[in-house]
Protein backbone atom coordinates (compact mmCIF):
# COMPACT_ATOMS: atom_id res chain seq x y z
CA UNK A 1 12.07 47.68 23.69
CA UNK A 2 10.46 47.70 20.28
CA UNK A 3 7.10 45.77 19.40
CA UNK A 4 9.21 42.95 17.56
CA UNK A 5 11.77 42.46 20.17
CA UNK A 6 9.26 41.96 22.89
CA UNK A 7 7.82 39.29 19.95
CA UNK A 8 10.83 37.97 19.71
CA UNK A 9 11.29 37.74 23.44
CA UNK A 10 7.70 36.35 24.04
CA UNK A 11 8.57 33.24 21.52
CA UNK A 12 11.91 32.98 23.31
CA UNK A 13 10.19 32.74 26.74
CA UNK A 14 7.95 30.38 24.91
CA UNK A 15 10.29 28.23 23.36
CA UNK A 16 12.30 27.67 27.03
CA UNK A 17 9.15 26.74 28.71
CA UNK A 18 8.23 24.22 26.41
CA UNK A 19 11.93 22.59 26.38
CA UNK A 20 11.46 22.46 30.31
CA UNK A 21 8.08 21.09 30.30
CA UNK A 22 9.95 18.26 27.29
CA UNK A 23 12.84 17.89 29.75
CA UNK A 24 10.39 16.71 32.14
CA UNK A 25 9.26 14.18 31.00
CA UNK A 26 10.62 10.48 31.31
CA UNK A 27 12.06 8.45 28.52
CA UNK A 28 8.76 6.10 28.23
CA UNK A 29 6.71 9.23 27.96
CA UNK A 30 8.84 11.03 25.15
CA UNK A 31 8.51 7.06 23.52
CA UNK A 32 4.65 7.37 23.84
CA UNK A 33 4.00 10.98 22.71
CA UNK A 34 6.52 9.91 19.85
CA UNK A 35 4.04 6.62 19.24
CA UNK A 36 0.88 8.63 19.57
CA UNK A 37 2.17 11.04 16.65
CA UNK A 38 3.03 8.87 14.34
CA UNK A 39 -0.37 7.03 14.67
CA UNK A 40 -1.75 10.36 14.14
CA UNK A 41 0.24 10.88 11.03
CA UNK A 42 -0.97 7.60 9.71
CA UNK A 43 -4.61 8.28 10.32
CA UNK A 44 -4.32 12.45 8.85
CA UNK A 45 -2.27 10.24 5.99
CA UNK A 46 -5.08 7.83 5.35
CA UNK A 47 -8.00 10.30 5.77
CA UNK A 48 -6.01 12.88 2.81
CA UNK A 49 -6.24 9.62 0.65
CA UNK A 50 -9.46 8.67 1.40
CA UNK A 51 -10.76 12.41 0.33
CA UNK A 52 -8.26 13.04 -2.65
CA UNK A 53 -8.69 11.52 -6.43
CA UNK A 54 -6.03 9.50 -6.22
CA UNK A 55 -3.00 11.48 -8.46
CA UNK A 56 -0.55 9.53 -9.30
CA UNK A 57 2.23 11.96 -8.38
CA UNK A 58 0.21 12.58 -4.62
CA UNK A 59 0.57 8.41 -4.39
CA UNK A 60 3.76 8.86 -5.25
CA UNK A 61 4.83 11.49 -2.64
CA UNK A 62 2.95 9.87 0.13
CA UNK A 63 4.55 6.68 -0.95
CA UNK A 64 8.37 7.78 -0.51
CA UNK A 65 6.86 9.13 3.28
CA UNK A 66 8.56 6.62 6.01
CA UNK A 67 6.33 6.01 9.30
């Protein structure tokens, strides 16, 4: 097996664990997680604002953003 296929395998093995662990989980905790990020997009959101100048055209990309 070459160095990228056992990459490739290792982000495979990855990617199956962490559908599993998702599968796991009940519908109110997929709802919650799903809450939790979107606050957390909001606040990262706000904070970038708070430190940028303002553009117009960054105001007007964040704009168009739906939460």
């Amino acid at each position: 097996m070459t160095n990228s296929n056992k990459e490739s395998s290792a982000w495979h093995e990855h990617e199956q664990k962490q559908i599993r662990a998702w599968l796991r989980l009940s519908y109110a905790d997929r709802l919650r997680w799903l809450d939790q990020s979107k606050a957390f997009v909001a606040k990262a959101t706000a904070a970038a604002r708070a430190r940028s100048s303002g553009s117009p055209q960054r105001d007007e990309y964040i704009g168009r953003i739906r939460f």
